[in-house]
C-alpha atoms as a PDB file:
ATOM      1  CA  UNK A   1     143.245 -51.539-133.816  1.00  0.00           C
ATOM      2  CA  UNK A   2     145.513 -48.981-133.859  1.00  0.00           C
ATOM      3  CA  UNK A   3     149.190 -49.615-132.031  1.00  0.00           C
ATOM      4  CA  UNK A   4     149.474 -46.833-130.363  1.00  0.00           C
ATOM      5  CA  UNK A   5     146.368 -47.500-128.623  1.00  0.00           C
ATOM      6  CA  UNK A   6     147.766 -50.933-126.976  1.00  0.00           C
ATOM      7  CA  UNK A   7     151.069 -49.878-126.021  1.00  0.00           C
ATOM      8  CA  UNK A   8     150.937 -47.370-123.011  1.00  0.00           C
ATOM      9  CA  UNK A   9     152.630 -44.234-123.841  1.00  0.00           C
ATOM     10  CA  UNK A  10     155.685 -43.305-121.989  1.00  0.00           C
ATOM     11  CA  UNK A  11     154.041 -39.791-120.006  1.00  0.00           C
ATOM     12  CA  UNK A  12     151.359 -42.430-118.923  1.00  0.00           C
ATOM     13  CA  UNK A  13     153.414 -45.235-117.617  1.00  0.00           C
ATOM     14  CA  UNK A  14     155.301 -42.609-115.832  1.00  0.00           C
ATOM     15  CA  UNK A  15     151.787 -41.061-114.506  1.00  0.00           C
ATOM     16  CA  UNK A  16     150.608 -44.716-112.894  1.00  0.00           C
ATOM     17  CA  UNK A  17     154.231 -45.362-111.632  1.00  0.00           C
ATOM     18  CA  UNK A  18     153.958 -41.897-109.661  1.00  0.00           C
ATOM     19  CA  UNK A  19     150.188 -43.084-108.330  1.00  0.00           C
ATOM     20  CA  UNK A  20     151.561 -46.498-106.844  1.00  0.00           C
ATOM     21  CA  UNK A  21     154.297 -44.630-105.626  1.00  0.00           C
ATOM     22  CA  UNK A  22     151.601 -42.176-104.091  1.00  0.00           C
ATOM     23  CA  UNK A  23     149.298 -44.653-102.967  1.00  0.00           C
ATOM     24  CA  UNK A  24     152.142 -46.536-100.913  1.00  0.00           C
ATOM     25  CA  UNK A  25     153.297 -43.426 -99.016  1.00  0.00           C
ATOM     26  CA  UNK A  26     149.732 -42.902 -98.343  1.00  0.00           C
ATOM     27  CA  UNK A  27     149.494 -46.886 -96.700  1.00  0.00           C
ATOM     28  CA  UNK A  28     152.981 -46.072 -95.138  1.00  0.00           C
ATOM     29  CA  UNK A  29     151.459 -42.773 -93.271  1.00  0.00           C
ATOM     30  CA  UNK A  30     148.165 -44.594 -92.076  1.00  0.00           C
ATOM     31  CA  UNK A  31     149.541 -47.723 -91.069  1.00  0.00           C
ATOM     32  CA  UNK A  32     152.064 -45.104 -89.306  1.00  0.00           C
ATOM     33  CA  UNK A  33     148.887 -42.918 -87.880  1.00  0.00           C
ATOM     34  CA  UNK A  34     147.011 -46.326 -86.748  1.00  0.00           C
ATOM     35  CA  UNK A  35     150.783 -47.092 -84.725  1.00  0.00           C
ATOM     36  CA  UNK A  36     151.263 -43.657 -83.338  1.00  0.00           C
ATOM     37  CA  UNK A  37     147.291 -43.535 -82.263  1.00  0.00           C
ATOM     38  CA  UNK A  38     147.063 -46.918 -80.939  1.00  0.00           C
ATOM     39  CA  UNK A  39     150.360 -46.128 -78.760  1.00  0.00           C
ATOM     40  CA  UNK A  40     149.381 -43.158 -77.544  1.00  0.00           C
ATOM     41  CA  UNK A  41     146.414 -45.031 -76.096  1.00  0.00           C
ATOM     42  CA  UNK A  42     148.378 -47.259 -74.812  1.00  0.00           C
ATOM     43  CA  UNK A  43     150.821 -44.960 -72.884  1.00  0.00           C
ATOM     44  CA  UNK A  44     147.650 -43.186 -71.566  1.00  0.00           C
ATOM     45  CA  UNK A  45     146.311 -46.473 -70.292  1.00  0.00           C
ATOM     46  CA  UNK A  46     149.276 -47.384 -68.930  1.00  0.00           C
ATOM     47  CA  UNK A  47     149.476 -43.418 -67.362  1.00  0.00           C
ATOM     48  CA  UNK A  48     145.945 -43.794 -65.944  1.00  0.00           C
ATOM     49  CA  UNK A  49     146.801 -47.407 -64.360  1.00  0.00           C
ATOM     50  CA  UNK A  50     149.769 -46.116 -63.003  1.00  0.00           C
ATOM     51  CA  UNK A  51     147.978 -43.332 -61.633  1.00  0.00           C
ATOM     52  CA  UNK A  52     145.285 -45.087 -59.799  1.00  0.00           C
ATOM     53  CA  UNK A  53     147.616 -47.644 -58.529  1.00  0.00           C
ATOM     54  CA  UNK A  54     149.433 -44.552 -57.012  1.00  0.00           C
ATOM     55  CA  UNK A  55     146.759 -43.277 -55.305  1.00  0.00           C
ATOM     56  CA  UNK A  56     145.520 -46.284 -53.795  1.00  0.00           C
ATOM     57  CA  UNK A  57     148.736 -46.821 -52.448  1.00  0.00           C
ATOM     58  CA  UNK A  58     148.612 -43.142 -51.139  1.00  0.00           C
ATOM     59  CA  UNK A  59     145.324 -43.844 -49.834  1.00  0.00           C
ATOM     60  CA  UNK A  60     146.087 -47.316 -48.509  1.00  0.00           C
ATOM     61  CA  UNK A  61     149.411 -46.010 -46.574  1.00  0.00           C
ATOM     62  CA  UNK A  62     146.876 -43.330 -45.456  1.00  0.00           C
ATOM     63  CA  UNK A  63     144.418 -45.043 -44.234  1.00  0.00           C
ATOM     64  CA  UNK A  64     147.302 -47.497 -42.399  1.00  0.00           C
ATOM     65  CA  UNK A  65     148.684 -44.330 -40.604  1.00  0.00           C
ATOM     66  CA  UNK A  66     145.365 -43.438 -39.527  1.00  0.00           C
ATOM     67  CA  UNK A  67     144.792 -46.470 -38.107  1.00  0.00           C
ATOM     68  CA  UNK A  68     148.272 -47.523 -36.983  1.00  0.00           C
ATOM     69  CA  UNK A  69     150.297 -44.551 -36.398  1.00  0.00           C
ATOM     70  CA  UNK A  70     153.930 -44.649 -35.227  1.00  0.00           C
ATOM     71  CA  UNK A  71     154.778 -45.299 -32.189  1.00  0.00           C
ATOM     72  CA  UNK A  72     158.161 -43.919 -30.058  1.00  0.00           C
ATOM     73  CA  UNK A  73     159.064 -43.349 -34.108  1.00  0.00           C
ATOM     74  CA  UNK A  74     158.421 -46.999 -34.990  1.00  0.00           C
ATOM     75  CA  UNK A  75     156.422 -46.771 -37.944  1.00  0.00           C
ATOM     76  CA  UNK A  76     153.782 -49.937 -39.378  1.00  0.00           C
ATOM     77  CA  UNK A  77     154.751 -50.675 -42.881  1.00  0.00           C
ATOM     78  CA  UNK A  78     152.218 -52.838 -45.067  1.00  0.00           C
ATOM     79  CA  UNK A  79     155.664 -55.086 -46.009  1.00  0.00           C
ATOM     80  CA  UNK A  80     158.332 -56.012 -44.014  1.00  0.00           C
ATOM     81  CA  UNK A  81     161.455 -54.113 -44.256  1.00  0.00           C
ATOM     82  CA  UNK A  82     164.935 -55.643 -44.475  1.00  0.00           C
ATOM     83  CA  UNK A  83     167.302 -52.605 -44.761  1.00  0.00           C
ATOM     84  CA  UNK A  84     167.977 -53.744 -40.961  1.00  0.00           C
ATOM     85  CA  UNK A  85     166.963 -57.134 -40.196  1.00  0.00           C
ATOM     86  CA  UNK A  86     167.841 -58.492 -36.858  1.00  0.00           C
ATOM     87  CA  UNK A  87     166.662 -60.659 -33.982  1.00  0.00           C
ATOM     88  CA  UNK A  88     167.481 -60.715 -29.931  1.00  0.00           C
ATOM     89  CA  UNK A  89     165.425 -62.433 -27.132  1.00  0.00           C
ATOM     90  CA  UNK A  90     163.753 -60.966 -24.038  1.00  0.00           C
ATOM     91  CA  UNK A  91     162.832 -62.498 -20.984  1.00  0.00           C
ATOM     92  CA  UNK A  92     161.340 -60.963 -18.200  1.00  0.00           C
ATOM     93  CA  UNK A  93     161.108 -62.576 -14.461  1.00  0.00           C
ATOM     94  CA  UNK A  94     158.757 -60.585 -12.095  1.00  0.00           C
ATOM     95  CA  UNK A  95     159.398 -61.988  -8.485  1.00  0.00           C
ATOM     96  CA  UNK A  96     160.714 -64.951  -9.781  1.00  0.00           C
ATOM     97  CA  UNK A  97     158.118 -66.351 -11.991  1.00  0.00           C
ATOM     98  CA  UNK A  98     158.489 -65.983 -15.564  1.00  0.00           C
ATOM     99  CA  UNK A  99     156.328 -63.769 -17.876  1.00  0.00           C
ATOM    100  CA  UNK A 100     155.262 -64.849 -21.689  1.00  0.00           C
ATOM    101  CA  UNK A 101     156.137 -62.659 -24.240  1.00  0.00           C
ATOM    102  CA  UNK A 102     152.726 -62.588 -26.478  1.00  0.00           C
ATOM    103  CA  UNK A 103     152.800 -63.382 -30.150  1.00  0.00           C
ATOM    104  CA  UNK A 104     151.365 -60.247 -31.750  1.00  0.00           C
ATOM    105  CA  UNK A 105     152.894 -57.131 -30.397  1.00  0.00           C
ATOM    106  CA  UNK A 106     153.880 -54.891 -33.120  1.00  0.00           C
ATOM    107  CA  UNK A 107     151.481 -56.706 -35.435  1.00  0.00           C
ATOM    108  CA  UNK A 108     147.422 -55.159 -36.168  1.00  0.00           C
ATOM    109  CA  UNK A 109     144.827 -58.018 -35.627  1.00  0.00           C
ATOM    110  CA  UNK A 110     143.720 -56.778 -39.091  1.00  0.00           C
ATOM    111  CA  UNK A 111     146.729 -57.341 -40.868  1.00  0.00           C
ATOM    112  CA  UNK A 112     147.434 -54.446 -42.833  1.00  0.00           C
ATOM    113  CA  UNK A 113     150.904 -53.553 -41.322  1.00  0.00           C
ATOM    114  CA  UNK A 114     153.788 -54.524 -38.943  1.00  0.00           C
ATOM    115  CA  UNK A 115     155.334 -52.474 -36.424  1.00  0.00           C
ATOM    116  CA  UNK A 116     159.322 -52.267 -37.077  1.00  0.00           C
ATOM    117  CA  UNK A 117     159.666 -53.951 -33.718  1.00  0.00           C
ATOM    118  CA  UNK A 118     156.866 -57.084 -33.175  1.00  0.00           C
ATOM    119  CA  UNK A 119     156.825 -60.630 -32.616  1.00  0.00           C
ATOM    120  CA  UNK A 120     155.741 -63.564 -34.224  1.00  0.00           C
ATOM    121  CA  UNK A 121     155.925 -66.119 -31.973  1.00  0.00           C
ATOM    122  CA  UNK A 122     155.391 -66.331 -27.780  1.00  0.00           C
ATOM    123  CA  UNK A 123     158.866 -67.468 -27.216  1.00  0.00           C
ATOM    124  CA  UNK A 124     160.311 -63.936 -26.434  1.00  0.00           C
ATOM    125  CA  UNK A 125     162.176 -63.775 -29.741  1.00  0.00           C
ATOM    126  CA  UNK A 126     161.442 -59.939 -31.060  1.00  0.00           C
ATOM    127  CA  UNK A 127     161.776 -59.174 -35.074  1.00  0.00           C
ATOM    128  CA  UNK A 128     163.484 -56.206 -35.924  1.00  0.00           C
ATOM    129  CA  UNK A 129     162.734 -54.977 -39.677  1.00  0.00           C
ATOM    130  CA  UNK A 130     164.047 -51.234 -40.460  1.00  0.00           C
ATOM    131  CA  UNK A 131     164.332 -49.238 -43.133  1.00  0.00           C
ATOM    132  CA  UNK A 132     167.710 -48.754 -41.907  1.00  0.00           C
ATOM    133  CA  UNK A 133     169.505 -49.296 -38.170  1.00  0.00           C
ATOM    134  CA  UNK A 134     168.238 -46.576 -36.492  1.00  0.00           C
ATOM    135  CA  UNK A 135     168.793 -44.830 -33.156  1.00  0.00           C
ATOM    136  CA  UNK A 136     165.065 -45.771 -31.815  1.00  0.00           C
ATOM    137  CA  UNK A 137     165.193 -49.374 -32.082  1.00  0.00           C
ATOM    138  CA  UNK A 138     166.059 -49.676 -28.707  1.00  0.00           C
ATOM    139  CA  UNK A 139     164.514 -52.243 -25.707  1.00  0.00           C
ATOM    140  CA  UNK A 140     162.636 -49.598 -24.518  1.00  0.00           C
ATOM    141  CA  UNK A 141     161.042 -48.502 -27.908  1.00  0.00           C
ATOM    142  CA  UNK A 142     159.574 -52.255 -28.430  1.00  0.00           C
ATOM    143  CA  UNK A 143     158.662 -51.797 -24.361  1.00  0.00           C
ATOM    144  CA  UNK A 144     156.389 -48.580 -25.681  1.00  0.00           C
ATOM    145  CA  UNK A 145     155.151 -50.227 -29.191  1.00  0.00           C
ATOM    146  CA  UNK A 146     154.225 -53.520 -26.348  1.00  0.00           C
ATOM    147  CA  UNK A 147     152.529 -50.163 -23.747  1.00  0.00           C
ATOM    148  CA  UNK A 148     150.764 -47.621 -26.489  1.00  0.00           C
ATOM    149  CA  UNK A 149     149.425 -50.018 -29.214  1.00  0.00           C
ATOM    150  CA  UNK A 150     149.265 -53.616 -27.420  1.00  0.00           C
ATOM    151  CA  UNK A 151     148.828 -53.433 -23.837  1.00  0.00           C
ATOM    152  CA  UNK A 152     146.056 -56.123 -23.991  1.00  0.00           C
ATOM    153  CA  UNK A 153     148.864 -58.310 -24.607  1.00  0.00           C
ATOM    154  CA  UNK A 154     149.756 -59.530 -21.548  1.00  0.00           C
ATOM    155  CA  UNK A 155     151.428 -55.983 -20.634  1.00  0.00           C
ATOM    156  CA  UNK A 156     153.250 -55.775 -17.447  1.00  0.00           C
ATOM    157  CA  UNK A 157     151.957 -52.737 -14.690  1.00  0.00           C
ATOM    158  CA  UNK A 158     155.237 -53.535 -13.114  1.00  0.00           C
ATOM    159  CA  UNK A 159     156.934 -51.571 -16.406  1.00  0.00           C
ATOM    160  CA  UNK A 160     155.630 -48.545 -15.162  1.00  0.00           C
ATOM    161  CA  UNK A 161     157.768 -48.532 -11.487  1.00  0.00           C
ATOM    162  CA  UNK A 162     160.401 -46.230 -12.109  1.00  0.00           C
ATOM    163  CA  UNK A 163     162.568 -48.440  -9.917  1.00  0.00           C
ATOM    164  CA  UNK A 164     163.126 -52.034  -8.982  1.00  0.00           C
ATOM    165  CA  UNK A 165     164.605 -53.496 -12.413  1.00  0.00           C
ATOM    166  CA  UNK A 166     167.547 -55.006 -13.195  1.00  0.00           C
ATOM    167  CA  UNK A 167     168.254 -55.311 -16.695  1.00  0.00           C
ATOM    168  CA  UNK A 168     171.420 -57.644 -18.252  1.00  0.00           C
ATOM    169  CA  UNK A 169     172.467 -57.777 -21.545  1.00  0.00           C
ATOM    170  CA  UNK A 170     173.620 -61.353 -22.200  1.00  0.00           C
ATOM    171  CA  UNK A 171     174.339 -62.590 -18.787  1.00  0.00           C
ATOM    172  CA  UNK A 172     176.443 -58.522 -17.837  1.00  0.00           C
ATOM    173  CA  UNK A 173     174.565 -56.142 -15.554  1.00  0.00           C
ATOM    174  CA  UNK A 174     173.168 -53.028 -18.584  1.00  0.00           C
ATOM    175  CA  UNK A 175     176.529 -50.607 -17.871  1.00  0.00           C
ATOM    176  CA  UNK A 176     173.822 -47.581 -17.718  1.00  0.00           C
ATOM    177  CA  UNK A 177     170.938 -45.849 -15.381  1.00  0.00           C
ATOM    178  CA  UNK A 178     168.397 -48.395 -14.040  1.00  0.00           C
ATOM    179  CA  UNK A 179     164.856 -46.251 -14.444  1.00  0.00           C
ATOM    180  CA  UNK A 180     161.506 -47.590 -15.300  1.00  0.00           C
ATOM    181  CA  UNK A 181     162.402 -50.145 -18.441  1.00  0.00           C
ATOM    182  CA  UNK A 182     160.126 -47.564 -20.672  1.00  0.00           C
ATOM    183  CA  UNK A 183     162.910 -44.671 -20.066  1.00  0.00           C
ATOM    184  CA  UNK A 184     165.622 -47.289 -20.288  1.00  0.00           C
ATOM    185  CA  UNK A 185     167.550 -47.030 -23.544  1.00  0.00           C
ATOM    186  CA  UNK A 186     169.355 -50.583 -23.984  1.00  0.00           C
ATOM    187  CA  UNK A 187     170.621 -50.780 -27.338  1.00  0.00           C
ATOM    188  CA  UNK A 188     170.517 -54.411 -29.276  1.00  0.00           C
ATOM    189  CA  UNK A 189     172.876 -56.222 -31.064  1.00  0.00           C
ATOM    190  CA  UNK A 190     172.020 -59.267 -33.217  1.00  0.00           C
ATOM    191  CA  UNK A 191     171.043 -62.276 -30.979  1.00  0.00           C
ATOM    192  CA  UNK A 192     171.608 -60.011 -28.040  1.00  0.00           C
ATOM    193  CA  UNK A 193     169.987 -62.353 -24.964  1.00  0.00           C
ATOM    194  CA  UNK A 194     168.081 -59.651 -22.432  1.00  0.00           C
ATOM    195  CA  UNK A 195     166.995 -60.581 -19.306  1.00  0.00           C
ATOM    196  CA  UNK A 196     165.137 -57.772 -17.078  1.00  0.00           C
ATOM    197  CA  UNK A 197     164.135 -59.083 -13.899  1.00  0.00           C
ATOM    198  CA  UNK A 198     161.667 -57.381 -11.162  1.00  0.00           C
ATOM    199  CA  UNK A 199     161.527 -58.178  -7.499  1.00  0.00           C
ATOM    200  CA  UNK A 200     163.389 -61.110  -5.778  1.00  0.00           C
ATOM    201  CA  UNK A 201     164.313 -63.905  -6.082  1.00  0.00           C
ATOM    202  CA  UNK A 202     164.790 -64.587  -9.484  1.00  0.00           C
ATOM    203  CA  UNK A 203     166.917 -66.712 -11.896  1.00  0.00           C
ATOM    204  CA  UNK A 204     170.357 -66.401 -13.158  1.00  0.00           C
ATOM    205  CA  UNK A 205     169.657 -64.080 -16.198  1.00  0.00           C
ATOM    206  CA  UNK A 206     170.341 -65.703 -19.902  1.00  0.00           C
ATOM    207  CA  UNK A 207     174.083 -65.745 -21.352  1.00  0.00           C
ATOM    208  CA  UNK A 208     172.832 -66.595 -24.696  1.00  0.00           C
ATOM    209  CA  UNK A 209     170.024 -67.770 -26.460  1.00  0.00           C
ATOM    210  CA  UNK A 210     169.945 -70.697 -29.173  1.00  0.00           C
ATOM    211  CA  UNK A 211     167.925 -69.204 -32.597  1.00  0.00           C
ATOM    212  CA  UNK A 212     166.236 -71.197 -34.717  1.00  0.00           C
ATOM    213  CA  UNK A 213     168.155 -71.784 -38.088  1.00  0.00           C
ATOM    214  CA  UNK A 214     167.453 -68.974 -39.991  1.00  0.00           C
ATOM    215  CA  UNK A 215     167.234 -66.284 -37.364  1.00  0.00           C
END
């Protein structure tokens, strides 16, 4: 057999060298085209999830504000808000005999929401949870929240006299106009104690009020 024929010739070794070289770019550039393919999938799956999530929100805070709308500016969140996060308690005597303050104003029986301004519990103790303090967060706003979206609660008629209240801010006479305590702007402070009291006689209004731990 002739030599030359065994021993690969320099041109061809070169030739094969240059197809490996060839072939491996081309394995680079697909496994590169199966990574850039499979990613864009991904992104648009990720795009499209992100998407529909979006608009269910939209459609879910939608539907809640159809539902639920605000009330004296008091809007119903589906999540609690803790920008401003305080608590006071209210009491209310109406010719001397004390009225409960129902669980469940501010709060849909359905449970999709809760009003800024609501209460969890029927020992007077009213849950503020803003955004942010804000100028109608007042006694009166929870008073029209209680009137417009929960008056089977237990709501007072007496609120509606535009005269006949006396309202005090822990155990002080409210320094401003006496009206109806729906047109009655008393501001609250954390663990502010309000008494309003209708009529005669009635007890010596609240000086304080002791919280539960953690309120």
């Amino acid at each position: 057999m002739n030599r030359q024929q065994i021993i690969p010739q320099p041109e061809e070794e070169a030739f094969r060298q240059e197809r490996r070289e060839y072939r491996a770019i081309r394995r680079k550039q697909q496994r590169r085209a199966r990574i850039s393919v499979w990613a864009s999938i991904s992104i648009s799956a990720l795009l499209l999830l992100a998407m529909g999530f979006f608009y269910l929100q939209v459609q879910h805070t939608t539907s809640i504000a159809t539902l639920h709308p605000p009330i004296s500016g008091i809007s119903c969140d589906s999540m609690e808000q803790n920008g401003y996060h305080i608590h006071v308690h209210f009491r209310i005597y109406i010719n001397g005999k004390e009225l409960t303050i129902p669980t469940g104003i501010g709060v849909p029986t359905d449970g999709s929401c809760l009003y800024w301004m609501h209460t969890h519990t029927d020992d007077g103790i009213i849950h503020i949870e803003a955004p942010q303090k804000l100028h109608n967060l007042a006694l009166d706003d929870f008073m029209t929240v209680w009137q417009e979206g929960f008056a089977t609660l237990n709501f007072p008629q007496e609120m509606l006299q535009p005269s006949g209240w006396q309202i005090f801010v822990n155990g002080k006479p409210f320094n401003g106009v006496v009206k109806s305590p729906l047109l009655t702007e008393v501001a609250l402070q954390p663990h502010d104690a309000i008494t309003m009291e209708y009529g005669s006689p009635n007890p010596p209004p609240d000086v304080s009020y002791a919280f539960p731990a953690g309120l």
